[in-house]
Protein backbone atom coordinates (compact mmCIF):
# COMPACT_ATOMS: atom_id res chain seq x y z
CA UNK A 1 -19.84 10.95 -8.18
CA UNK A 2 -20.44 14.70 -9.53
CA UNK A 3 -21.37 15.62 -13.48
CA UNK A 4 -18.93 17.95 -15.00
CA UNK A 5 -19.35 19.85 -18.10
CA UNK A 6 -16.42 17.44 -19.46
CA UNK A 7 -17.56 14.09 -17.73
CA UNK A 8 -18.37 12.39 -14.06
CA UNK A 9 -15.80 13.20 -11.24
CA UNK A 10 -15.36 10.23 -9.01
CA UNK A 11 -14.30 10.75 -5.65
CA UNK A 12 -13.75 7.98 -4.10
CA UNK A 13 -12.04 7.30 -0.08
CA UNK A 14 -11.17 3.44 0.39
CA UNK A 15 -9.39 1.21 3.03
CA UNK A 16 -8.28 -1.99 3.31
CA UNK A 17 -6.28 -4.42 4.99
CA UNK A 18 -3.41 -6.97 3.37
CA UNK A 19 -0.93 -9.02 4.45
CA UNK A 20 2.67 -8.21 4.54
CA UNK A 21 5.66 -9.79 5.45
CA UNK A 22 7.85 -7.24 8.21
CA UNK A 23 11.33 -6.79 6.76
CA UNK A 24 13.43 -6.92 9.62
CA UNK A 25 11.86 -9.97 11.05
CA UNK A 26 9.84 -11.82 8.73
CA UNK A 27 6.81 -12.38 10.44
CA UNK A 28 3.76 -11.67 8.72
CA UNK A 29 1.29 -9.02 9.59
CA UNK A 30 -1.76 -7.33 8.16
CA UNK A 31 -1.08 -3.69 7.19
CA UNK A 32 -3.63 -0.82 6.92
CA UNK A 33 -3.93 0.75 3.56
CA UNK A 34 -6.07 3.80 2.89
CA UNK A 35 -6.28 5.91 -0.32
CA UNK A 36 -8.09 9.04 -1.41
CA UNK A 37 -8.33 10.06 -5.23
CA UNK A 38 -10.27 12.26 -7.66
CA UNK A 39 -10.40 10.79 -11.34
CA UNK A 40 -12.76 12.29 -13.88
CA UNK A 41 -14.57 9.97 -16.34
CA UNK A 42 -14.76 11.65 -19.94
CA UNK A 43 -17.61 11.77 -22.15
CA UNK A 44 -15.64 12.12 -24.94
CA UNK A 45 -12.45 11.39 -26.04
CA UNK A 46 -11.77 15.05 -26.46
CA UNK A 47 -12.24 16.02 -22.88
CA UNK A 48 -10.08 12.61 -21.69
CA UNK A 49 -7.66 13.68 -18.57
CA UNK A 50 -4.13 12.24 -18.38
CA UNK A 51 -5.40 9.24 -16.60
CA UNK A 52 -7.55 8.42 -20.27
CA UNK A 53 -10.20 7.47 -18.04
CA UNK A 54 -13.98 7.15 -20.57
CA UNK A 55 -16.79 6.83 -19.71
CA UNK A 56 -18.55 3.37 -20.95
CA UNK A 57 -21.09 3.22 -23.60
CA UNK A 58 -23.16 1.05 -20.92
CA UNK A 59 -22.43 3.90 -18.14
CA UNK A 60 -21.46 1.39 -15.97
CA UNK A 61 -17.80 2.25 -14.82
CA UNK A 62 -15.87 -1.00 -13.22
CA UNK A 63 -13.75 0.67 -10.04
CA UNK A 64 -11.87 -2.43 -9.33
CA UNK A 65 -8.58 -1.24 -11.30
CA UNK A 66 -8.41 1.93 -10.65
CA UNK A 67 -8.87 1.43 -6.68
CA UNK A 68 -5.98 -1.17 -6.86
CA UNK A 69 -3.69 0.76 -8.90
CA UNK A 70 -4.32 3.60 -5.70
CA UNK A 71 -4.13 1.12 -2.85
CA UNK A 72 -1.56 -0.69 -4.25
CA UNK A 73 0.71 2.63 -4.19
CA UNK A 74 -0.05 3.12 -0.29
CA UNK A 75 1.62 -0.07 0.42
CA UNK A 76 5.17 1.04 1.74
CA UNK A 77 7.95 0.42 0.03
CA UNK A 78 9.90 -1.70 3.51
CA UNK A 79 7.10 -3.08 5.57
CA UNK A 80 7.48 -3.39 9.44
CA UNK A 81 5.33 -5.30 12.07
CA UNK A 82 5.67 -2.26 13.86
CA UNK A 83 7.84 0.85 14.30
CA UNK A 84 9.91 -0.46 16.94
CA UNK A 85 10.66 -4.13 15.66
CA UNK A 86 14.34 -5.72 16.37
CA UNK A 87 14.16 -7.74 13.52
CA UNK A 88 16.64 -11.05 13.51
CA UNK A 89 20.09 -11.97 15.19
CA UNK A 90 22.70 -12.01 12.14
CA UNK A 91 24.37 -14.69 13.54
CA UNK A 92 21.58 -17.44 14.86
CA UNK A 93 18.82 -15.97 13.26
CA UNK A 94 16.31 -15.54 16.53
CA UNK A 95 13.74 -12.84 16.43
CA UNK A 96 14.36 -10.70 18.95
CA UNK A 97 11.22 -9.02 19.18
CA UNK A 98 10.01 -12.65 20.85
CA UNK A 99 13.60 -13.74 22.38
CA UNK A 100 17.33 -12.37 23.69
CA UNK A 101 19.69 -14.59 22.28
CA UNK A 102 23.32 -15.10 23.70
CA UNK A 103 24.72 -13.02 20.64
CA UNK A 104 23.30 -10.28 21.62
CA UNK A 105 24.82 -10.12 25.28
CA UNK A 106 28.20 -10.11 23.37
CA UNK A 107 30.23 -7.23 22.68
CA UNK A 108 31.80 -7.19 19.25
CA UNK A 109 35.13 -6.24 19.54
CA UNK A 110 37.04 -3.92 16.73
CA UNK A 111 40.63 -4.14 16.31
């Protein structure tokens, strides 16, 4: 936290970890999140930012929302397990990232 002529500028660097559900297999995983933001807290409504961010009468500023609106934007858009995951067999439905199943020693054959 740093004063400003206009209000306090909270700089805040946060991590977490969630659970997620890979797209290409299914399995579930826990993914890394980390954020970095700036946000300034006005002291008046005159020197309010886009973000409309005030500063309480108490001074007591809850960080809860605004560091899961910012986490909650790092969390990608397609999951995966991992870069390199096979994901499921179309036809039976094995994950292939744990098994080979016989469709995939077969050739498909175009006409």
């Amino acid at each position: 936290m740093s004063r400003t002529p206009q209000g306090l500028l909270a700089q805040g660097d946060f991590e977490a970890r969630v659970e997620a559900e890979c797209v290409r297999c299914l399995d579930v995983y826990e993914q890394a999140l980390h954020t970095v933001f700036n946000e300034l807290f006005a002291f008046k409504r005159q020197g309010m930012t886009e973000a409309g961010l005030i500063l309480p009468e108490d001074g007591n500023i809850d960080f809860s929302p605004l560091v899961w609106e910012y986490l909650n934007l790092e969390v990608p858009i397609k999951p995966l397990c991992r870069p390199d995951c096979k994901g499921l067999c179309v036809m039976c439905g094995a994950n292939l990232n744990e098994e080979t199943c016989e469709h995939q020693s077969q050739v498909i054959k175009e006409d």
